[in-house]
N, C-alpha and C. Protein backbone atom coordinates (compact mmCIF):
# COMPACT_ATOMS: atom_id res chain seq x y z
N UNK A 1 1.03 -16.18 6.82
CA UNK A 1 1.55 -16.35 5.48
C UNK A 1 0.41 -16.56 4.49
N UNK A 2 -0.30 -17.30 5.02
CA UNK A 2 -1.82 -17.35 3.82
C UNK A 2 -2.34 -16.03 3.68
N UNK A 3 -2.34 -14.89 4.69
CA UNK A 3 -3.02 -13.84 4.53
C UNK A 3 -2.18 -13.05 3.32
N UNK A 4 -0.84 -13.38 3.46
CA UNK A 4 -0.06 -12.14 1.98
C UNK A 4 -0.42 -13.29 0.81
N UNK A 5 -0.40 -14.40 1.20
CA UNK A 5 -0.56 -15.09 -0.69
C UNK A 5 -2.42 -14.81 -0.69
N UNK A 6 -3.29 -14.33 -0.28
CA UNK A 6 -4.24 -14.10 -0.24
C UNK A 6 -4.24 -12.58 -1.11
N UNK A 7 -3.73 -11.65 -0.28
CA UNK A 7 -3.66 -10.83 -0.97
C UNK A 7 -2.58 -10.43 -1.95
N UNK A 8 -1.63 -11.56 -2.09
CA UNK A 8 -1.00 -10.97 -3.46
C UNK A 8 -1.79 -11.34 -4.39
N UNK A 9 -2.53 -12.41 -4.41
CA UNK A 9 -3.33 -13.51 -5.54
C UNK A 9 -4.25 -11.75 -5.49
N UNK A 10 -5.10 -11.40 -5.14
CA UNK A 10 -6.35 -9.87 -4.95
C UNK A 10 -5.09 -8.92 -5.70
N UNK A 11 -4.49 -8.98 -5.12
CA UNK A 11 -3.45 -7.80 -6.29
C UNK A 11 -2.83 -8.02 -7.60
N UNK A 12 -2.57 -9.06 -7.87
CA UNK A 12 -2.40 -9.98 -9.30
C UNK A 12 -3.49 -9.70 -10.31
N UNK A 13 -4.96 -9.57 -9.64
CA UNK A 13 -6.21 -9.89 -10.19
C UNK A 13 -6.44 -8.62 -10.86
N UNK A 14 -6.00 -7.47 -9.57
CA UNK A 14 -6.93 -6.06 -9.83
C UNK A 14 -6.07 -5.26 -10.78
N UNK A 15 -4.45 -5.57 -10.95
CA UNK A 15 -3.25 -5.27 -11.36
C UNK A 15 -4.37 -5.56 -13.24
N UNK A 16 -4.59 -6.79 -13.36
CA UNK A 16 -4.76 -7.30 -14.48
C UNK A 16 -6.22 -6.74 -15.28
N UNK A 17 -7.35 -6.63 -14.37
CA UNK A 17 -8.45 -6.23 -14.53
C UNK A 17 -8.30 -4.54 -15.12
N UNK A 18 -6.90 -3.73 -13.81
CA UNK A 18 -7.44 -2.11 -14.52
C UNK A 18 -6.64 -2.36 -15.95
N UNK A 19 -5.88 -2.98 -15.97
CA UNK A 19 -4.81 -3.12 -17.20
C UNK A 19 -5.77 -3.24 -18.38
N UNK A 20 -6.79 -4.56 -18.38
CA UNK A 20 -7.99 -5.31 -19.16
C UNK A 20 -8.82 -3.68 -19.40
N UNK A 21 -9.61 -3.33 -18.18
CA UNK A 21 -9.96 -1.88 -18.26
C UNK A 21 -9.73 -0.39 -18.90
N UNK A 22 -8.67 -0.26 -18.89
CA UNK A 22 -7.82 0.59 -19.22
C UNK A 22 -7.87 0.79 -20.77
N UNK A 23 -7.01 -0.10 -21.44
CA UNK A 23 -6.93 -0.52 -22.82
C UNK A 23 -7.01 -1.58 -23.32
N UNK A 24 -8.17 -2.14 -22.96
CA UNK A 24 -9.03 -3.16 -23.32
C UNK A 24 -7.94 -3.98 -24.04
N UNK A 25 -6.93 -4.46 -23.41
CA UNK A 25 -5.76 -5.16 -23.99
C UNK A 25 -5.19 -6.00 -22.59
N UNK A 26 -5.03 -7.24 -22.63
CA UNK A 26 -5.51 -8.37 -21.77
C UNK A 26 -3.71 -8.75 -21.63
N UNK A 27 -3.26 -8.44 -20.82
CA UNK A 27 -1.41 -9.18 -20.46
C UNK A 27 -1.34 -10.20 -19.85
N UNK A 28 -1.18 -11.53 -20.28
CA UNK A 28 -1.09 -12.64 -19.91
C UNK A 28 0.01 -12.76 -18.96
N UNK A 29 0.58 -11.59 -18.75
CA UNK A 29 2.25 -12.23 -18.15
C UNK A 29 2.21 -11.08 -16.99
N UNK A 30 1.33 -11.27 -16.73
CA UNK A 30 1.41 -10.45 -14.78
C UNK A 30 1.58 -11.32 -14.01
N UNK A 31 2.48 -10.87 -12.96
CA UNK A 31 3.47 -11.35 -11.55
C UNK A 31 2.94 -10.81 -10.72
N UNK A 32 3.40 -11.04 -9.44
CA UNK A 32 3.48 -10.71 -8.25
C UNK A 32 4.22 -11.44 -6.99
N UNK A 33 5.21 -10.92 -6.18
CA UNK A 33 5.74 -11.67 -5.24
C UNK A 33 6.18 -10.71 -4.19
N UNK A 34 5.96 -11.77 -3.28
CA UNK A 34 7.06 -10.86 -2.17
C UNK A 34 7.83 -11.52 -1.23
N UNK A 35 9.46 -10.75 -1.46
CA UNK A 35 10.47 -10.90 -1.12
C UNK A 35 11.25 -10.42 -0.42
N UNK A 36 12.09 -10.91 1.20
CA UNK A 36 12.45 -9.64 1.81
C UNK A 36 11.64 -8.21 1.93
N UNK A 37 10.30 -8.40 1.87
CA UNK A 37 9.76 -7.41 2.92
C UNK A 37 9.51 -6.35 1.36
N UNK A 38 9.95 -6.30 0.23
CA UNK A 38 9.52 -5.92 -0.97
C UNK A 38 8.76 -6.75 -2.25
N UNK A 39 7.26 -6.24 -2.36
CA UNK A 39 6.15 -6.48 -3.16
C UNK A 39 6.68 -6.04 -4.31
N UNK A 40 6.91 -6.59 -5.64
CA UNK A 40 7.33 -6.13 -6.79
C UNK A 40 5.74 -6.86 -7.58
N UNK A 41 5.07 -6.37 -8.17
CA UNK A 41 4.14 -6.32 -9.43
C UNK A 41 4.66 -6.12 -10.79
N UNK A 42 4.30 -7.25 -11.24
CA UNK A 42 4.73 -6.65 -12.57
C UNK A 42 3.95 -7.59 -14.24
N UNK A 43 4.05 -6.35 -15.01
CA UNK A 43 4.10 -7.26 -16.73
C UNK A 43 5.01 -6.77 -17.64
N UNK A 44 4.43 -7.03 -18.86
CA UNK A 44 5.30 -6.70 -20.03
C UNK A 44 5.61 -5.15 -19.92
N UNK A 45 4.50 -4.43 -19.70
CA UNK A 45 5.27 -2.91 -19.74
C UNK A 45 5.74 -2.39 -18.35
N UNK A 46 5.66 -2.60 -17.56
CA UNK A 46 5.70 -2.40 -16.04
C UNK A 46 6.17 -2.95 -15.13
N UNK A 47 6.93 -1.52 -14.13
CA UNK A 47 7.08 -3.24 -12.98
C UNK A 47 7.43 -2.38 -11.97
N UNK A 48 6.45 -1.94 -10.84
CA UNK A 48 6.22 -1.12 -9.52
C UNK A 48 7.11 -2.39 -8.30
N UNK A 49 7.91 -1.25 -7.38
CA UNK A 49 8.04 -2.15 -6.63
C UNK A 49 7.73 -1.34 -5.07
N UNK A 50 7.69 -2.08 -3.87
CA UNK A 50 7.06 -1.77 -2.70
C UNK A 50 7.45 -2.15 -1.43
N UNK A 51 7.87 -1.49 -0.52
CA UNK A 51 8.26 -2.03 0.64
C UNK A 51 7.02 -2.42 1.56
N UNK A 52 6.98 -3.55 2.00
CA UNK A 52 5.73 -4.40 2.39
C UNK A 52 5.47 -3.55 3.50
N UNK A 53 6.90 -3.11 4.32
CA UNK A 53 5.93 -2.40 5.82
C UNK A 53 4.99 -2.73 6.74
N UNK A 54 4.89 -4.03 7.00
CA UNK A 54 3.75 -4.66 7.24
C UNK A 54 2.32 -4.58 6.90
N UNK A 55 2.74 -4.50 5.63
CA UNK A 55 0.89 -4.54 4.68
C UNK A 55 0.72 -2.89 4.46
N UNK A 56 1.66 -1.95 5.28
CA UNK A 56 1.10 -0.65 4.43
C UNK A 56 2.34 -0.12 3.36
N UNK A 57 2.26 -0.52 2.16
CA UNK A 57 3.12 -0.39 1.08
C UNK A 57 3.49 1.04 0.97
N UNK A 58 4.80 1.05 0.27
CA UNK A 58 5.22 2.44 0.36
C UNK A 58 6.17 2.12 -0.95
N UNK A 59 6.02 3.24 -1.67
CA UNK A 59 6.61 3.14 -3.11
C UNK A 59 8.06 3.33 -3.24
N UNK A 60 8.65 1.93 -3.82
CA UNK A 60 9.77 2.10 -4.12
C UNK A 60 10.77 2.25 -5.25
N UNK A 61 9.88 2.09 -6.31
CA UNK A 61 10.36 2.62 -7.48
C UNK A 61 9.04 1.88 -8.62
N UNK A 62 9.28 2.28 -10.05
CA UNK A 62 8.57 2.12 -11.17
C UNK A 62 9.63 1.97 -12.41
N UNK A 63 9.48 0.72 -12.70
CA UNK A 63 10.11 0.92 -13.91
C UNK A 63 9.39 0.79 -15.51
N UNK A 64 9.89 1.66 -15.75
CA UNK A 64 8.87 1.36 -17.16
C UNK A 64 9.44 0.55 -18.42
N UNK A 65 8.92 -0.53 -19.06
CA UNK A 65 9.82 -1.76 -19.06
C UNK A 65 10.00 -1.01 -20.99
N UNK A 66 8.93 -1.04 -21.19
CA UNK A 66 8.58 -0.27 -22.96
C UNK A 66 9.86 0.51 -23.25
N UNK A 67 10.55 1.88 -21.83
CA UNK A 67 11.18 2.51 -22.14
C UNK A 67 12.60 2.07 -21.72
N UNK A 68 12.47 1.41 -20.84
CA UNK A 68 13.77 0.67 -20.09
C UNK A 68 14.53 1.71 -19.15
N UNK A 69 12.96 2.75 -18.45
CA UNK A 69 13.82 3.75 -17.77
C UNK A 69 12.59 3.26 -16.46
N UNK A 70 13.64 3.71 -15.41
CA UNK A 70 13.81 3.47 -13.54
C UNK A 70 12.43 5.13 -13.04
């Protein structure tokens, strides 16, 4: 269990950094959890979710929050 809050905390970080990167525009309100075996990431415009699979993620949807479309 320390090893996924290990790496959700590493995915929280890098989630935030390409975001910071990207458009040099800094989102205070990034998430991350996992629940029932699905990794959901997310901020204000975004929100990817993931079936854990045992650590090899597999995409389960994207929502785009700006447009309010799945």
């Amino acid at each position: 269990m320390k090893l996924i809050s290990q790496l959700l905390l590493v995915v929280a970080v890098l989630l935030a950094l390409s975001t910071y990167a990207q458009n040099k525009t800094v989102y205070s309100d990034c998430s991350s959890r996992l629940e029932n075996d699905v990794l959901t990431l997310e901020n204000s415009r975004i929100s990817p979710t993931y079936q854990w699979n045992g650590g090899n993620i597999i995409t389960h949807s994207l929502t785009d929050k700006a447009k309010d479309k799945v």
